[in-house]
C-alpha atoms as a PDB file:
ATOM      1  CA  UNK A   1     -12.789 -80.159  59.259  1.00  0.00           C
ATOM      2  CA  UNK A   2     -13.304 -83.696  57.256  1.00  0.00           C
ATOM      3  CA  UNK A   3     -14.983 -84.144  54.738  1.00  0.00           C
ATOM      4  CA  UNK A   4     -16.710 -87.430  53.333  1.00  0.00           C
ATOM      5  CA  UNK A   5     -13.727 -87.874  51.296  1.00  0.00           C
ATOM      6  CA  UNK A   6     -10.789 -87.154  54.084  1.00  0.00           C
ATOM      7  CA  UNK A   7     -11.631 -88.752  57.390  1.00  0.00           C
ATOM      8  CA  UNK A   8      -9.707 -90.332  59.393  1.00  0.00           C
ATOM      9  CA  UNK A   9     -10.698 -93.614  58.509  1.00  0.00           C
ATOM     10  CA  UNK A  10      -9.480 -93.008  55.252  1.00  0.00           C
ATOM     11  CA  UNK A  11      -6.107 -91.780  56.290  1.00  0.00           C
ATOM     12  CA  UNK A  12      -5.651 -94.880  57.662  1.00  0.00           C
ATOM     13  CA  UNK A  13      -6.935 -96.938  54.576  1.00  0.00           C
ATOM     14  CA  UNK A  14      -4.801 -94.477  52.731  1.00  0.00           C
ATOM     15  CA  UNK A  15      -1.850 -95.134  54.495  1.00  0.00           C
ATOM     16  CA  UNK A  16      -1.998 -99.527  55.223  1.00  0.00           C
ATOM     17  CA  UNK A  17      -2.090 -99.216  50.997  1.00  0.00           C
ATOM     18  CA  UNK A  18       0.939 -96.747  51.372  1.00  0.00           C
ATOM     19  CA  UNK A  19       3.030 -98.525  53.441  1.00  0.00           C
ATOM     20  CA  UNK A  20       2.303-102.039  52.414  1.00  0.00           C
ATOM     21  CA  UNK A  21       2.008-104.278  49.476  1.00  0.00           C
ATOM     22  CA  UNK A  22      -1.514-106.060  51.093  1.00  0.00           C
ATOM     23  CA  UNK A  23      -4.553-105.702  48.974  1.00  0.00           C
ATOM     24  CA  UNK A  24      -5.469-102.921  51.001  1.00  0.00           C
ATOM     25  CA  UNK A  25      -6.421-100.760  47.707  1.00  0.00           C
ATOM     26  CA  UNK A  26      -9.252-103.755  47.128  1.00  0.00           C
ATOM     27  CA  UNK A  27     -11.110-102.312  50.177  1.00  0.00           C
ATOM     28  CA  UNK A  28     -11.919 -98.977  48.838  1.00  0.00           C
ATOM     29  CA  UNK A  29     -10.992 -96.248  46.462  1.00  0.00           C
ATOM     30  CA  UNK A  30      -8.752 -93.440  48.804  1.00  0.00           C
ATOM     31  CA  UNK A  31      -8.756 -90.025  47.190  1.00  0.00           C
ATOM     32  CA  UNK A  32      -5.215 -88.600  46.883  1.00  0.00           C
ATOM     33  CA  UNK A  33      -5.969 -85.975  49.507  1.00  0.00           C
ATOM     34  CA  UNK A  34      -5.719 -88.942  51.504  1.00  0.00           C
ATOM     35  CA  UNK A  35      -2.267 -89.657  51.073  1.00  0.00           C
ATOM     36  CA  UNK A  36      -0.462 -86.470  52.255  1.00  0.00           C
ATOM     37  CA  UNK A  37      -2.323 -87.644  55.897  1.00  0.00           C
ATOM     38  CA  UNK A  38      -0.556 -90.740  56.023  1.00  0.00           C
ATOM     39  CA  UNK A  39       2.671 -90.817  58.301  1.00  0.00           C
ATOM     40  CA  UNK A  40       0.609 -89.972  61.486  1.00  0.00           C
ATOM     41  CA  UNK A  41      -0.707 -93.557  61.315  1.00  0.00           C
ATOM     42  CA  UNK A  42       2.306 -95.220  60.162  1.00  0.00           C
ATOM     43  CA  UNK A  43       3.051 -96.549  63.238  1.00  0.00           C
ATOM     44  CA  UNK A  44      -0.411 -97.983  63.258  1.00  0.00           C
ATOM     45  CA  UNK A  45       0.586 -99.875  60.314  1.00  0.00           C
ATOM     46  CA  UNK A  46       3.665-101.122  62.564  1.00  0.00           C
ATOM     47  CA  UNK A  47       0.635-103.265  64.183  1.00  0.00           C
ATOM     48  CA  UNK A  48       0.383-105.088  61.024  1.00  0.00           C
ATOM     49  CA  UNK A  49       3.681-105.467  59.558  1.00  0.00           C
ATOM     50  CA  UNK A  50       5.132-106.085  63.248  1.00  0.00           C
ATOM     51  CA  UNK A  51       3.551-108.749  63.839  1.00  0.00           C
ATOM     52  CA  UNK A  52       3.673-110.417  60.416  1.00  0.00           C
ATOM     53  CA  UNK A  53       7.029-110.173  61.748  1.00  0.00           C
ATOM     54  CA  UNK A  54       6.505-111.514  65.094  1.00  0.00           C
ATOM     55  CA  UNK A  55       3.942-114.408  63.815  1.00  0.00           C
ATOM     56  CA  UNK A  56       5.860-115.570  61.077  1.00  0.00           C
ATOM     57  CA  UNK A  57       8.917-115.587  63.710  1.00  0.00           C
ATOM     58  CA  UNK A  58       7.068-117.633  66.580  1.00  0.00           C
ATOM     59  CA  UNK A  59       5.864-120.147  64.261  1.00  0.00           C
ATOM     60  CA  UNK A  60       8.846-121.029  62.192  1.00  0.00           C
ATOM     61  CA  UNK A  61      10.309-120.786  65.168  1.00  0.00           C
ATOM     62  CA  UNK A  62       8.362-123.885  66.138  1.00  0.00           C
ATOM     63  CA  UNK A  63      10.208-126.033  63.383  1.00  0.00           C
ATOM     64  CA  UNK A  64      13.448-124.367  62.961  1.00  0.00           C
ATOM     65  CA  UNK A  65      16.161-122.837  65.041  1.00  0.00           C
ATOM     66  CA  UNK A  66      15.224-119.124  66.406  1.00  0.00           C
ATOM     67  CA  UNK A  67      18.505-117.711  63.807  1.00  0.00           C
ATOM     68  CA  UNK A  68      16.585-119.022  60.977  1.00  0.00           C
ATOM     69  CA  UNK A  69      13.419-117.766  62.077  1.00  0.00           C
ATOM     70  CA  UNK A  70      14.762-114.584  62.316  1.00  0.00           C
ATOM     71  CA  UNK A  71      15.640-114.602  58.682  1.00  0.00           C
ATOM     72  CA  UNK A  72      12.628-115.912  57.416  1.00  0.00           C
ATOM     73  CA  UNK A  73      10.622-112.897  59.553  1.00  0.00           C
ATOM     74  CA  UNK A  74      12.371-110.161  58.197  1.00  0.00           C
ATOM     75  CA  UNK A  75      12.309-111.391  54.776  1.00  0.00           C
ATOM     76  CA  UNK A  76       8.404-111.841  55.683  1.00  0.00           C
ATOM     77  CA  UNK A  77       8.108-107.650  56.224  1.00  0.00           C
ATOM     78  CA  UNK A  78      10.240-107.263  53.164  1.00  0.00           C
ATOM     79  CA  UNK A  79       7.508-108.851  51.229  1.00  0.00           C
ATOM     80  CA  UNK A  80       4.941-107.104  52.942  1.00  0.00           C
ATOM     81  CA  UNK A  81       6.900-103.919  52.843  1.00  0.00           C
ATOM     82  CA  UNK A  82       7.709-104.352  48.900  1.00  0.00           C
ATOM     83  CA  UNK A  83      11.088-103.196  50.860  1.00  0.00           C
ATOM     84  CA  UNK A  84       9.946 -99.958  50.483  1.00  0.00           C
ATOM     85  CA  UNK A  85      11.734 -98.690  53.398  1.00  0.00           C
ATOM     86  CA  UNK A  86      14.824-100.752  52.758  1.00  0.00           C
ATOM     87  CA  UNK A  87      14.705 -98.848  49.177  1.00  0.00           C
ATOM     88  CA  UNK A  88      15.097 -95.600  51.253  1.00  0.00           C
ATOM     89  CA  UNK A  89      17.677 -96.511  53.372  1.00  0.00           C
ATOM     90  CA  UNK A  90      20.317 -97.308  50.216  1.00  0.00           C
ATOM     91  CA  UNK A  91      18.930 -93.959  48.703  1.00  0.00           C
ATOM     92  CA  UNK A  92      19.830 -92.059  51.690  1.00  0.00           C
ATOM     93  CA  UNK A  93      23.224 -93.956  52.117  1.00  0.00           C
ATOM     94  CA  UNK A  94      23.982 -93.141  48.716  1.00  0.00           C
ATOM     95  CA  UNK A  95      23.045 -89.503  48.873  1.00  0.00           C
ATOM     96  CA  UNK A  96      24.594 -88.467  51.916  1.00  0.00           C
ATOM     97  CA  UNK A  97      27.884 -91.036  51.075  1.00  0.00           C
ATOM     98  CA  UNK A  98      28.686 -89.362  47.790  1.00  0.00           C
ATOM     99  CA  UNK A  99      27.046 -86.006  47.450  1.00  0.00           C
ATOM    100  CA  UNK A 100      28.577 -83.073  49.250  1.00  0.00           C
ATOM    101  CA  UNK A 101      26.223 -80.495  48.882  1.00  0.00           C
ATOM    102  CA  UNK A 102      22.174 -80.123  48.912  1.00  0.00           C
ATOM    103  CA  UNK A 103      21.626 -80.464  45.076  1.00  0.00           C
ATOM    104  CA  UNK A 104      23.977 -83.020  44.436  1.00  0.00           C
ATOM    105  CA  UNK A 105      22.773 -85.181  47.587  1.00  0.00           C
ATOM    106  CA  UNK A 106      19.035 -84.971  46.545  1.00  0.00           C
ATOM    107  CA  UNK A 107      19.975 -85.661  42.913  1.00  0.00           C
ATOM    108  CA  UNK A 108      21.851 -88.734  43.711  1.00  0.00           C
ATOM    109  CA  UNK A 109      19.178 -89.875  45.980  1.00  0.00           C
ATOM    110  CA  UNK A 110      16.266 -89.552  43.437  1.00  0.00           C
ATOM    111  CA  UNK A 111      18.617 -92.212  41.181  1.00  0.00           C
ATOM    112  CA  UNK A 112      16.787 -95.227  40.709  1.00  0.00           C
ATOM    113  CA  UNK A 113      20.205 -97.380  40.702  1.00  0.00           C
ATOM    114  CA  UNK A 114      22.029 -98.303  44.264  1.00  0.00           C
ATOM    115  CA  UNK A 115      25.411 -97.243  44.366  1.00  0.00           C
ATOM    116  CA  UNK A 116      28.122 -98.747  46.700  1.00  0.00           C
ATOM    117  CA  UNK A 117      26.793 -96.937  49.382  1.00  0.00           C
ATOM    118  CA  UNK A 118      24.049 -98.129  49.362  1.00  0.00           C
ATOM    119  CA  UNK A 119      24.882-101.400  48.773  1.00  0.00           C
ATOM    120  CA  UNK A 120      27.956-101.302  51.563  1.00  0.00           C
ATOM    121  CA  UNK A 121      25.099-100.119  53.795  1.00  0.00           C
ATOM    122  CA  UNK A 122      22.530-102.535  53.485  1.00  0.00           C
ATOM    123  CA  UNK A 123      24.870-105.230  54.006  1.00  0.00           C
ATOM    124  CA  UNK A 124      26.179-103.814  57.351  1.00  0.00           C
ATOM    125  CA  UNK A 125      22.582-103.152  57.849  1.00  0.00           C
ATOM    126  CA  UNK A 126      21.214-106.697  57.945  1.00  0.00           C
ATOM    127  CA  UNK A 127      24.625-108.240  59.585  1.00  0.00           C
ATOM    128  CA  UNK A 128      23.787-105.572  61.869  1.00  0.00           C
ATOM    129  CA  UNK A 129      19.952-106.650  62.477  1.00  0.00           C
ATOM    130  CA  UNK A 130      20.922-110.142  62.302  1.00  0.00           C
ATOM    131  CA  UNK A 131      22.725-110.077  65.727  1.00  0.00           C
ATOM    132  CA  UNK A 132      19.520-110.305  67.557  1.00  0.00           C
ATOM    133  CA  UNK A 133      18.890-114.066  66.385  1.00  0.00           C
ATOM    134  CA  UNK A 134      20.552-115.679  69.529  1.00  0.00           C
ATOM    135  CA  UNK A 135      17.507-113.713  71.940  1.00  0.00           C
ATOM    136  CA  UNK A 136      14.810-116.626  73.501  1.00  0.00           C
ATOM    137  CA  UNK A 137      12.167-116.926  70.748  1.00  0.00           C
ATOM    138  CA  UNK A 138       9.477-115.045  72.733  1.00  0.00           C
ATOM    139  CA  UNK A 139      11.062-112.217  73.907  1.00  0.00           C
ATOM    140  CA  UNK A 140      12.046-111.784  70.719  1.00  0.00           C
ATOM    141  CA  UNK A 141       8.690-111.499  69.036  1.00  0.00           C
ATOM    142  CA  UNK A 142       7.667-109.273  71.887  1.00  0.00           C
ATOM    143  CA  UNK A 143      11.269-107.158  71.070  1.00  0.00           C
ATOM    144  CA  UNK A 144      10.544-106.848  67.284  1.00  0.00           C
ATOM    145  CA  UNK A 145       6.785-105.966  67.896  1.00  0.00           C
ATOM    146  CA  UNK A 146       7.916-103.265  70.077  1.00  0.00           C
ATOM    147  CA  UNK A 147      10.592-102.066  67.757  1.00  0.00           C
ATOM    148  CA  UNK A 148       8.658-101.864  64.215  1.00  0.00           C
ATOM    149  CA  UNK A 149       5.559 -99.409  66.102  1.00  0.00           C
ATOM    150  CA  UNK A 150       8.068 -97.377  68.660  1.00  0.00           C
ATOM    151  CA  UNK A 151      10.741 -96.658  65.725  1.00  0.00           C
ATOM    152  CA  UNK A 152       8.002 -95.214  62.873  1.00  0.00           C
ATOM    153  CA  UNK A 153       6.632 -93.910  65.677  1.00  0.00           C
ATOM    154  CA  UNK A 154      10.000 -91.975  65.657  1.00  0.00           C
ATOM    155  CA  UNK A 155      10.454 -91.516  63.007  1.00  0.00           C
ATOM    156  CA  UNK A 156       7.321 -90.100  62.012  1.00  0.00           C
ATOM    157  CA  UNK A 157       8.019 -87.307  63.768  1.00  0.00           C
ATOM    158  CA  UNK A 158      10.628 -85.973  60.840  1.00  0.00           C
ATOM    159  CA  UNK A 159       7.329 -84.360  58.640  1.00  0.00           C
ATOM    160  CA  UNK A 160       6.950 -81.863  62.437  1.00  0.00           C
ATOM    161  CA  UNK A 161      10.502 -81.036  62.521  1.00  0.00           C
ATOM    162  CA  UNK A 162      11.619 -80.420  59.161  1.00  0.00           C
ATOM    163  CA  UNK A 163      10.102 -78.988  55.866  1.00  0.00           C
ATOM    164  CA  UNK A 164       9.983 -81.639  53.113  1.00  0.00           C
ATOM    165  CA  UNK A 165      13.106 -80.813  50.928  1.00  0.00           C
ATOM    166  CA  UNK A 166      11.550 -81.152  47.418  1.00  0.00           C
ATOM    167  CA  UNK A 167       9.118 -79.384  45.290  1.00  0.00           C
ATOM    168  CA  UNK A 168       5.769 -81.742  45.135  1.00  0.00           C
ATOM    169  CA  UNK A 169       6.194 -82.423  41.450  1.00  0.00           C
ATOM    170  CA  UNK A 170       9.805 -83.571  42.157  1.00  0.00           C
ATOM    171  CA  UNK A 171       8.795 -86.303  45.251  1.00  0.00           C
ATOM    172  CA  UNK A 172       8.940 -89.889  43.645  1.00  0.00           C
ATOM    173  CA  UNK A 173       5.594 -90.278  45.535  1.00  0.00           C
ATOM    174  CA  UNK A 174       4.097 -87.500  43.768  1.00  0.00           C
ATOM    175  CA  UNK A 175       3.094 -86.806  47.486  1.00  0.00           C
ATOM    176  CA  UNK A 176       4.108 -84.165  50.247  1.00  0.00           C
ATOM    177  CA  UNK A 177       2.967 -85.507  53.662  1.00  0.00           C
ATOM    178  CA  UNK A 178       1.238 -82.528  55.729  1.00  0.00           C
ATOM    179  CA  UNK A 179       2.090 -81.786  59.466  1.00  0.00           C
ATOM    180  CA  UNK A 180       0.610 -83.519  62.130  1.00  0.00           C
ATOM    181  CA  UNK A 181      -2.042 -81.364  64.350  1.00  0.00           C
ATOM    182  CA  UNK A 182      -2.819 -82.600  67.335  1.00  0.00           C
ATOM    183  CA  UNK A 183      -4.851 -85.815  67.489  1.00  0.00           C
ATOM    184  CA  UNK A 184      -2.426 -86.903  64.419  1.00  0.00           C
ATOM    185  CA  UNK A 185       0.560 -86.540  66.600  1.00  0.00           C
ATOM    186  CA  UNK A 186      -1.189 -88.250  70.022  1.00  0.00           C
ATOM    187  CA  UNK A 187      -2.232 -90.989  67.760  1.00  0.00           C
ATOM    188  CA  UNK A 188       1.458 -91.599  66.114  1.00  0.00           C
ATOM    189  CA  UNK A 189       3.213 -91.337  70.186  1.00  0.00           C
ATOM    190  CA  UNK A 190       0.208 -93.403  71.672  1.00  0.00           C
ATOM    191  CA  UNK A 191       0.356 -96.116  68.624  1.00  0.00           C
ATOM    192  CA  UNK A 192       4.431 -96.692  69.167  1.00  0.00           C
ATOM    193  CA  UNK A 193       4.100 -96.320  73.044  1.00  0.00           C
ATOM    194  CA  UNK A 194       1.216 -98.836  73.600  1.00  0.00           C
ATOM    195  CA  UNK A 195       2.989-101.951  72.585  1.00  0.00           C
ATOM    196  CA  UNK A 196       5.994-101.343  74.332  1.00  0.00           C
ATOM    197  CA  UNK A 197       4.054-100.448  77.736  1.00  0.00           C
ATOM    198  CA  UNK A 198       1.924-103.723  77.541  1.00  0.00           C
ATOM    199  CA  UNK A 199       4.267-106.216  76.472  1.00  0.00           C
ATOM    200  CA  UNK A 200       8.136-104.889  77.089  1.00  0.00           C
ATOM    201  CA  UNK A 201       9.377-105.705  80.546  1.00  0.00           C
ATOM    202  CA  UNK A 202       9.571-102.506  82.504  1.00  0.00           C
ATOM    203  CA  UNK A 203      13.667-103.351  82.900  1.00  0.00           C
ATOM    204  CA  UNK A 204      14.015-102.899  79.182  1.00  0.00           C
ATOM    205  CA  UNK A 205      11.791 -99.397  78.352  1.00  0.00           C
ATOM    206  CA  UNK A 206      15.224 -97.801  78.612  1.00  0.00           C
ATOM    207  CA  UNK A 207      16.029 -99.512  74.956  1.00  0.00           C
ATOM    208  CA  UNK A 208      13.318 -96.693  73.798  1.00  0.00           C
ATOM    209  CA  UNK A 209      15.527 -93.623  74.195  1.00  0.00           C
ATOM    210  CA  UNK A 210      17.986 -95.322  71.729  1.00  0.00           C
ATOM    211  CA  UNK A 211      15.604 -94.484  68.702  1.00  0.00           C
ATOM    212  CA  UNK A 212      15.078 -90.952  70.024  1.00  0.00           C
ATOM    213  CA  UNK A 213      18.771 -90.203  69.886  1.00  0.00           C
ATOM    214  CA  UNK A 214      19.373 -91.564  66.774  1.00  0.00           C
ATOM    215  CA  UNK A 215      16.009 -89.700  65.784  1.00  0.00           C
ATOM    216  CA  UNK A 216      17.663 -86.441  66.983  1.00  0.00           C
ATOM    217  CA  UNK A 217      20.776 -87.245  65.008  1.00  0.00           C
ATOM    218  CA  UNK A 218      19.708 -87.809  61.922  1.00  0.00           C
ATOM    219  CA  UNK A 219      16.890 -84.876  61.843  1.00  0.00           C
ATOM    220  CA  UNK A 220      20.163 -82.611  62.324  1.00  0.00           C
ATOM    221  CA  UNK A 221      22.031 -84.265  60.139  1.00  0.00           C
ATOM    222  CA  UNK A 222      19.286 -83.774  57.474  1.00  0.00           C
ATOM    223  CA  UNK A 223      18.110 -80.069  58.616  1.00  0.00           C
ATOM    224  CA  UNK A 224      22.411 -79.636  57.899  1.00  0.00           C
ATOM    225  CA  UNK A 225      22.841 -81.172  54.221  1.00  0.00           C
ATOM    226  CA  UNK A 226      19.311 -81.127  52.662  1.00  0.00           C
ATOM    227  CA  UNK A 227      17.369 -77.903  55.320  1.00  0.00           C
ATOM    228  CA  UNK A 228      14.438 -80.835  54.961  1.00  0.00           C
ATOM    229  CA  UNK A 229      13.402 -84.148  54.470  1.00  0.00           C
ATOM    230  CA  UNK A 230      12.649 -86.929  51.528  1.00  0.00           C
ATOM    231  CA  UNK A 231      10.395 -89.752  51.590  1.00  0.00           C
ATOM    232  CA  UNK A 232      13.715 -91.619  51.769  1.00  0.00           C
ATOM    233  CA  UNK A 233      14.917 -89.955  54.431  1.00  0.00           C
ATOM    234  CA  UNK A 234      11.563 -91.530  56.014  1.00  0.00           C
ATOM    235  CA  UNK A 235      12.354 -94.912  55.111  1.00  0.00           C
ATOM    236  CA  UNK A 236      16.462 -94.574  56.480  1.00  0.00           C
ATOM    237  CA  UNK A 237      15.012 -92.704  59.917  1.00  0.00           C
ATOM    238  CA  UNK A 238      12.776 -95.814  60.791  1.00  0.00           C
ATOM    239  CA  UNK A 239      15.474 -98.162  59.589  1.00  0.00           C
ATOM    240  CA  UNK A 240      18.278 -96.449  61.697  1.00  0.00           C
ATOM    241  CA  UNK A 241      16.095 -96.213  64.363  1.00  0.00           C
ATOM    242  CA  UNK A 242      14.624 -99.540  64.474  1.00  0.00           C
ATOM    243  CA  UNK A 243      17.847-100.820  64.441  1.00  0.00           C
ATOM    244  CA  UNK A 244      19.074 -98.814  67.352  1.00  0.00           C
ATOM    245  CA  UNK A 245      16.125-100.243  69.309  1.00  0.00           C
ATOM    246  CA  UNK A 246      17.453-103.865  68.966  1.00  0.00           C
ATOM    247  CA  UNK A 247      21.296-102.862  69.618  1.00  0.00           C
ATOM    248  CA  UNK A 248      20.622-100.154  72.677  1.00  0.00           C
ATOM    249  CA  UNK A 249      18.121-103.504  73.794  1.00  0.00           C
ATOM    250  CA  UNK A 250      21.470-106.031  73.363  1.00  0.00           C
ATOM    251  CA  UNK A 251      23.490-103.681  75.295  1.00  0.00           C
ATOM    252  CA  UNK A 252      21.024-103.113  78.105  1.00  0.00           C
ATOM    253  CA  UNK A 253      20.805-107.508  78.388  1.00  0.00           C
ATOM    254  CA  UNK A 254      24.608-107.477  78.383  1.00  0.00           C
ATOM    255  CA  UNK A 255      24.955-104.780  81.043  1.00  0.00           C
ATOM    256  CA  UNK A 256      21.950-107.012  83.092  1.00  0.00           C
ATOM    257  CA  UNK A 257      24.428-109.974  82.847  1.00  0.00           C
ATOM    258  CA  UNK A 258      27.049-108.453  83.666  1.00  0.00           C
ATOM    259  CA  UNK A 259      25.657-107.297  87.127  1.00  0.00           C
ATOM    260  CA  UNK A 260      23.958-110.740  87.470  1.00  0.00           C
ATOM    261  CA  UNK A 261      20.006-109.821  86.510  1.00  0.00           C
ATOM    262  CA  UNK A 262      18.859-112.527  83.875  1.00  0.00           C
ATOM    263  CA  UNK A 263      14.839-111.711  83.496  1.00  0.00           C
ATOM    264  CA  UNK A 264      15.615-113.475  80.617  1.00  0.00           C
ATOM    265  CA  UNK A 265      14.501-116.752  81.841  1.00  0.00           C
ATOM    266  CA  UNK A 266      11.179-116.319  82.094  1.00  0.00           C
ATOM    267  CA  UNK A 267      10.894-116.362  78.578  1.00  0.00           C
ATOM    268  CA  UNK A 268      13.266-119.675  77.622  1.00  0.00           C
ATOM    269  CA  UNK A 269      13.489-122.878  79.317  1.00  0.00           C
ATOM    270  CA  UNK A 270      17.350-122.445  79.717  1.00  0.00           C
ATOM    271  CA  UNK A 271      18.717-119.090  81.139  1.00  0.00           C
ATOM    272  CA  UNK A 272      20.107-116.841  78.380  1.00  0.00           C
ATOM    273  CA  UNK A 273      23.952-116.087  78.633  1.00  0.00           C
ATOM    274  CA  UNK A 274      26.217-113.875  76.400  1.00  0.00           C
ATOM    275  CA  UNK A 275      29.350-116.384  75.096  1.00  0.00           C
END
C-alpha cells in the first residue's frame, strides 16, 4: 500500500532527482524510502534526457553539420546526466578488466579513480557512439529518442533478475533499489516501448532485440563474477545497451542498402548511401 510519503508520484520525483542533475530536488522534499523505487521509472526519465538529446541535436543541427550536432547532444545528456552513467560504465570496465574474482572485482569497482580500463573503454565507447553522426538529422533524433527510453528500459530490468551484490551500507548510493511488482514493471516495458512504436519506422523495430541480447549477456556475465548487481553495473547495462541499439540499427540500414530498400529518404532531401 502507499502511503502519503511513498506514492508513485514521488517515485518518480524521486527518481528525475536521481537520475539527473535538473533542479528536480527544488520541487519537493522526497523521503529516502523514495529512492529504493526508482529504476522502474528510469526509463520515464529517458523522456527527458532523450530528448534534451534529440532537441539540442535538431537545433544545432540547424546551424552546424549533423557530426557536430551529434557531439554537442551527447555532451548535452552528459551535463544533464552529471555523466552519472558514463561514471558506471568505466567502473564496471575496470572491475571486470582487472579483477578476477567477486571481492576483488567489487573492490576495484567501488575505487573512485578510473583505471586503464576504464579509460580504454570509454574511448572505444564514444568512437563507438560517434559512428551514428553520418544518419539524416531527423531520423536521427527519432533514433536517439528511441534508444535512451528502450535501453533503461532494458536495462532496468537487472534489479528483477539479479540480487544487488552489496550490503546497503557498502552501495555508493547508500541505496538498494527494490524489485519491481507489477505496475512498476508494465510501467518500465510500456515507457521504453511507447516511443519506439510511435515514432520508429516499423522496418527498423528489429534494432530493439539488439539491447535485449546484450541485456541477456551481461546479466550472465554479472550473475557469473559478482552472483548480483551494482549501481554501476546499472549505469554499464544501459550504456552497452544503448549502444547496441544504434549499431544493431546501422547494420539493419546497411543490410536495407544492400538489398536496395532506402526508407531513408523520407527523412533527408538527398537519399542516404553507405560510402
Amino acid at each position: 500500500m502507499s502511503t502519503d510519503k511513498h506514492t508513485p508520484a514521488m517515485n518518480i520525483l524521486a527518481a528525475f532527482i536521481f537520475f539527473t542533475r535538473l533542479p528536480f530536488w527544488k520541487i519537493k522534499e522526497v523521503p529516502a524510502e523514495c529512492f529504493k523505487h526508482v529504476v522502474p521509472y528510469w526509463p520515464l526519465t529517458g523522456w527527458l534526457t532523450g530528448g534534451i538529446m534529440a532537441g539540442t541535436l535538431w537545433i544545432a543541427g540547424q546551424i552546424m553539420p549533423v557530426s557536430l550536432a551529434w557531439i554537442i547532444a551527447i555532451l548535452a545528456r552528459l551535463l544533464a546526466t552529471g555523466c552519472l552513467h558514463e561514471d558506471g560504465l568505466a567502473d564496471f570496465l575496470d572491475g571486470f578488466g582487472g579483477g578476477t574474482t567477486r571481492e576483488r572485482t567489487l573492490t576495484i569497482m567501488k575505487d573512485s579513480h578510473i583505471g586503464t580500463y576504464g579509460v580504454i573503454g570509454l574511448i572505444v565507447y564514444f568512437l563507438l557512439l560517434l559512428q551514428i553522426r553520418n544518419l539524416p538529422l531527423n531520423f536521427l533524433c527519432i533514433l536517439v529518442l528511441c534508444g535512451d527510453c528502450w535501453s533503461k528500459s532494458c536495462a532496468s530490468q537487472l534489479i528483477n533478475f539479479l540480487p544487488y551484490a552489496r550490503k546497503e551500507e557498502e552501495s555508493k548510493a547508500k541505496v538498494v533499489y527494490n524489485r519491481m511488482n507489477g505496475r512498476e514493471w508494465l510501467s518500465a516495458v510500456l515507457c521504453g516501448v511507447v516511443p519506439i512504436v510511435l515514432l520508429l519506422p516499423v522496418s527498423m523495430w528489429v534494432a530493439a532485440l539488439f539491447p535485449l541480447l546484450t541485456f541477456v549477456l551481461l546479466c550472465r556475465l554479472m550473475r557469473r563474477r559478482l552472483q548480483g548487481y551494482t549501481g554501476d553495473c546499472c549505469g554499464a547495462a544501459f550504456l552497452l545497451c544503448e549502444l547496441s541499439f544504434y549499431i544493431g540499427s546501422l547494420i539493419l540500414i546497411y543490410v536495407y542498402a544492400g538489398c536496395g530498400i532506402d526508407f531513408l529518404t523520407e527523412y533527408a532531401s538527398i537519399p542516404f548511401y553507405f560510402h
